[in-house]
N, C-alpha and C. Protein backbone atom coordinates (compact mmCIF):
# COMPACT_ATOMS: atom_id res chain seq x y z
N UNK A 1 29.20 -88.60 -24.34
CA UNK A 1 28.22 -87.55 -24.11
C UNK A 1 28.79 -86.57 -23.09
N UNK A 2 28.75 -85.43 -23.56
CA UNK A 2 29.25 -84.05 -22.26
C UNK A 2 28.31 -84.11 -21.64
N UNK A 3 28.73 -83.30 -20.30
CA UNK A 3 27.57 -82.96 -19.32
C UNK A 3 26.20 -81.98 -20.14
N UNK A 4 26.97 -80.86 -20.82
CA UNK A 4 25.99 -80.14 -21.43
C UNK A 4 24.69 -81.05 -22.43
N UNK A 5 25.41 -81.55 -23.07
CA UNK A 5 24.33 -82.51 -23.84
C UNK A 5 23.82 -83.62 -22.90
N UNK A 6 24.11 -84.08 -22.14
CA UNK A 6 23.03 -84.43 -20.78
C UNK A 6 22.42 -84.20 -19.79
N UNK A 7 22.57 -82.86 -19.89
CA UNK A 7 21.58 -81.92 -18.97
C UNK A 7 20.50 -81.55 -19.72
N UNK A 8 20.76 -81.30 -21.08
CA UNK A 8 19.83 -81.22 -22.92
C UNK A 8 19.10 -81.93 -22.58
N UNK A 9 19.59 -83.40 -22.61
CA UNK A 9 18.52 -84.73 -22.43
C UNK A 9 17.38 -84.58 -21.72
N UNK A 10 18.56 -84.28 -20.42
CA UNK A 10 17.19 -84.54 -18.78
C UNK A 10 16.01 -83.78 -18.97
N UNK A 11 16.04 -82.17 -19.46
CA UNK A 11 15.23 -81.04 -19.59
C UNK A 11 14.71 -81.40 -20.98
N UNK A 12 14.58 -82.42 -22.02
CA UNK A 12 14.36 -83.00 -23.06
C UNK A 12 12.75 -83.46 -22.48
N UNK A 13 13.12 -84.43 -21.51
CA UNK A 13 12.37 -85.62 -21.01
C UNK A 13 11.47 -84.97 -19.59
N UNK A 14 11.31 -83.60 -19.74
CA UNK A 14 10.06 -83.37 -18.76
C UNK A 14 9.37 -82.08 -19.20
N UNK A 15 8.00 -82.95 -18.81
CA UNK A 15 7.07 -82.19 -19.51
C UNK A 15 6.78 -80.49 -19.09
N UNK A 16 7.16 -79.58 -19.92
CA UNK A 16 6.83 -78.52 -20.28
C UNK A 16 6.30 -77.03 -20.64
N UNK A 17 6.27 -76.32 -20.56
CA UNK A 17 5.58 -75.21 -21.26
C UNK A 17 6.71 -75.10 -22.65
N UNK A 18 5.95 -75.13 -23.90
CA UNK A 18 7.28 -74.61 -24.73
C UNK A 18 7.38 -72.72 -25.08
N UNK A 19 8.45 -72.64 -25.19
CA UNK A 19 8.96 -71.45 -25.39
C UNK A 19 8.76 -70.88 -26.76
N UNK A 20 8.96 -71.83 -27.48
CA UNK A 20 8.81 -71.41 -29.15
C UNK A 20 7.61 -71.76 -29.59
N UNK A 21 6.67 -73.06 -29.60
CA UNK A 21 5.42 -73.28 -29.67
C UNK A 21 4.85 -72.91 -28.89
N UNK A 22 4.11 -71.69 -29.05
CA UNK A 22 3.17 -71.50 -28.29
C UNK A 22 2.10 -70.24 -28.89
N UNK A 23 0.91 -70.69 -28.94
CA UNK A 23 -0.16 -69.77 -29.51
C UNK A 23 -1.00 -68.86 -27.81
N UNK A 24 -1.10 -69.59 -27.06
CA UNK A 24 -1.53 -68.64 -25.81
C UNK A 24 -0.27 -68.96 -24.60
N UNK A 25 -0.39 -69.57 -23.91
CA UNK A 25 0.66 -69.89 -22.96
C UNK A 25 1.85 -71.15 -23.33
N UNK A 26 1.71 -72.05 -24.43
CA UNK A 26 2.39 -72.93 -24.86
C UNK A 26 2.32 -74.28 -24.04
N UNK A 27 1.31 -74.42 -23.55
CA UNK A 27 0.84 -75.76 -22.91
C UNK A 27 0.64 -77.21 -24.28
N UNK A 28 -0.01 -76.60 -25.22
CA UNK A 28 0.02 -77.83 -26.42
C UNK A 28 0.88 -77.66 -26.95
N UNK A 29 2.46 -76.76 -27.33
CA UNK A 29 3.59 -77.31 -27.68
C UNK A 29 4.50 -77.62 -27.02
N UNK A 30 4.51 -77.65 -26.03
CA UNK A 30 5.23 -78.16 -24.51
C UNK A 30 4.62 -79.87 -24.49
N UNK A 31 3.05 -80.13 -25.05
CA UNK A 31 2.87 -81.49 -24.86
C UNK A 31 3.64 -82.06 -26.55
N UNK A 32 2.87 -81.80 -27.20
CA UNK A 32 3.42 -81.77 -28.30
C UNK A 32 4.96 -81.98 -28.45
N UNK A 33 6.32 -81.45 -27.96
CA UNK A 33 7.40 -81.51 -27.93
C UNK A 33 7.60 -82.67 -27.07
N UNK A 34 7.50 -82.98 -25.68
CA UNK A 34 7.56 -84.08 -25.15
C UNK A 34 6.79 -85.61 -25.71
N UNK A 35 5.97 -85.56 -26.43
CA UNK A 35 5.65 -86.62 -26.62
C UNK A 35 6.01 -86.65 -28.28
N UNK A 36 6.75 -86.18 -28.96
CA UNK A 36 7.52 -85.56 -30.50
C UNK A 36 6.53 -85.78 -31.46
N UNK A 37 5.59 -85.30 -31.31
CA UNK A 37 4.51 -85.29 -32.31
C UNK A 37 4.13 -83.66 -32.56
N UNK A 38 3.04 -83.62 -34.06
CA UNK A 38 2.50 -82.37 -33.94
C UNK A 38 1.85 -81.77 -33.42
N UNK A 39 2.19 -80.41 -33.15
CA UNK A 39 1.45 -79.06 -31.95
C UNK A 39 -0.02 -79.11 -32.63
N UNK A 40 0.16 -79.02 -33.91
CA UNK A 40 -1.10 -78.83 -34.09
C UNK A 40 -2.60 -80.01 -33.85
N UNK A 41 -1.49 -81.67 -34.22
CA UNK A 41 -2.30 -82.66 -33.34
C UNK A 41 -3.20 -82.75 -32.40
N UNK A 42 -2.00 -81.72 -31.45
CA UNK A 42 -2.42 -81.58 -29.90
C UNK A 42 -3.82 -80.62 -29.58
N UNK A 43 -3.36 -79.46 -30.48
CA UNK A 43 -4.44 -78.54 -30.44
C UNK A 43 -5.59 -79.10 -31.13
N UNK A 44 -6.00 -79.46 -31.73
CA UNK A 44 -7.12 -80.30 -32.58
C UNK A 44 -7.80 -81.24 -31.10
N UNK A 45 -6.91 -82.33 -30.85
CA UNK A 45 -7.00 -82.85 -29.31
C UNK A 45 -7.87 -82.07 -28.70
N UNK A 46 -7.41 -80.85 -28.26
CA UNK A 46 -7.89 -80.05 -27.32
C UNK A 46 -8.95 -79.51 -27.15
N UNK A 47 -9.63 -79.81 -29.00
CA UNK A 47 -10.66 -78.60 -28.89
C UNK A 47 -11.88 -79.69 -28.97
N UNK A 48 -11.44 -81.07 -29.21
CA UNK A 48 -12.79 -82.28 -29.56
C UNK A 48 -13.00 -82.28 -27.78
N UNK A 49 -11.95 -82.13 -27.42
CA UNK A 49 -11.91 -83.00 -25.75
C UNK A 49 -13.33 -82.01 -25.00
N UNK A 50 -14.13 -82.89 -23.79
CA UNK A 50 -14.96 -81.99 -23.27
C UNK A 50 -14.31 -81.14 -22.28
N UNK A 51 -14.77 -80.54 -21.44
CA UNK A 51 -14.26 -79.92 -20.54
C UNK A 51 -12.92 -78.96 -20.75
N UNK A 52 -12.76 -78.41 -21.88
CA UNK A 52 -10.96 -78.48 -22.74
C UNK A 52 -10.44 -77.09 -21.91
N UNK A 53 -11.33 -76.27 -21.62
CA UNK A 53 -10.95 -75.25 -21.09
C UNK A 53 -10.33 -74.86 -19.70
N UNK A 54 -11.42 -76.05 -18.95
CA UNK A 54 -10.99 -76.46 -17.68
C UNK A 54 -9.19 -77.11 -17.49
N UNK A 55 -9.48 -78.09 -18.62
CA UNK A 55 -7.84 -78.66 -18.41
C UNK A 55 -6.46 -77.84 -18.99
N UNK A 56 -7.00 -76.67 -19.85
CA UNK A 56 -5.78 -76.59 -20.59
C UNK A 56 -5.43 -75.05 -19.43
N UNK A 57 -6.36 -74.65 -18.66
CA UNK A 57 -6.37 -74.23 -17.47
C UNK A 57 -5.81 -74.11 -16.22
N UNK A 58 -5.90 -76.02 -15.99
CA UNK A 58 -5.11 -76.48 -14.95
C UNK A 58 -3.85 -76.64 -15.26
N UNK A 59 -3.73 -77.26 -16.90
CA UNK A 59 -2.24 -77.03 -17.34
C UNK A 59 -1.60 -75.89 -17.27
N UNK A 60 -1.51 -75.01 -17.93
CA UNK A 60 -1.37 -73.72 -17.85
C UNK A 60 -0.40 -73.13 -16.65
N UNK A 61 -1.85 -73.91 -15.22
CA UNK A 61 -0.69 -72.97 -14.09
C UNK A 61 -0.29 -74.00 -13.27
N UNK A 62 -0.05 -75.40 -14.03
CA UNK A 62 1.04 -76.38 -13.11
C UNK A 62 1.92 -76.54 -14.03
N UNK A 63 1.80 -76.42 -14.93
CA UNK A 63 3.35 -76.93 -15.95
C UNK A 63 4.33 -75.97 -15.91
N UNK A 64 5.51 -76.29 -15.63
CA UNK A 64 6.69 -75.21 -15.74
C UNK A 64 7.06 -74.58 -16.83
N UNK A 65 7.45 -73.39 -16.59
CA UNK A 65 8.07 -72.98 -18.16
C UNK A 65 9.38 -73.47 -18.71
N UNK A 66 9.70 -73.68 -19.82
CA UNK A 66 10.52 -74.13 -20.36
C UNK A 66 12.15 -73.10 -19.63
N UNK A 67 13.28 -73.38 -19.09
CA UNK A 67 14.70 -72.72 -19.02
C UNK A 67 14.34 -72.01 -20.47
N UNK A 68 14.94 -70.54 -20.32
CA UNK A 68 15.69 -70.01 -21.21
C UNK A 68 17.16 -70.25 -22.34
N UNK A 69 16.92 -70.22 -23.21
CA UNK A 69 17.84 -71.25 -23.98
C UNK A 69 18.71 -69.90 -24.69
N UNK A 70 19.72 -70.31 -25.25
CA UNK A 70 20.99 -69.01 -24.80
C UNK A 70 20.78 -68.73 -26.93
């Protein structure tokens, strides 16, 4: 394994904002990608859950954005 493809990994394995999934800020394909399931799963998730607005809220402005990818 190169360094490059294990630096891939590390930024693989923490959770997210995604860059490419994303319908408002990319908080459910950022979860969605880390846990390798479907975005749309997540979003479905989101909308049964109570309070959904509140959390996807708090997500929003604690989750990091994804590095720029070349």
């Amino acid at each position: 394994m190169t360094l490059c493809e294990g630096r891939r990994n590390e930024l693989k394995n923490q959770l997210r904002k995604s860059r490419t999934d994303k319908s408002i800020s990319g908080v459910c394909g950022g979860i969605a990608e880390f846990f390798d399931i479907s975005s749309l799963g997540v979003r479905l998730i989101f909308l049964i859950l109570p309070a959904n607005v509140l959390i996807y809220i708090i997500l929003a402005n604690t989750m990091r954005d994804s590095p720029p990818s070349l």
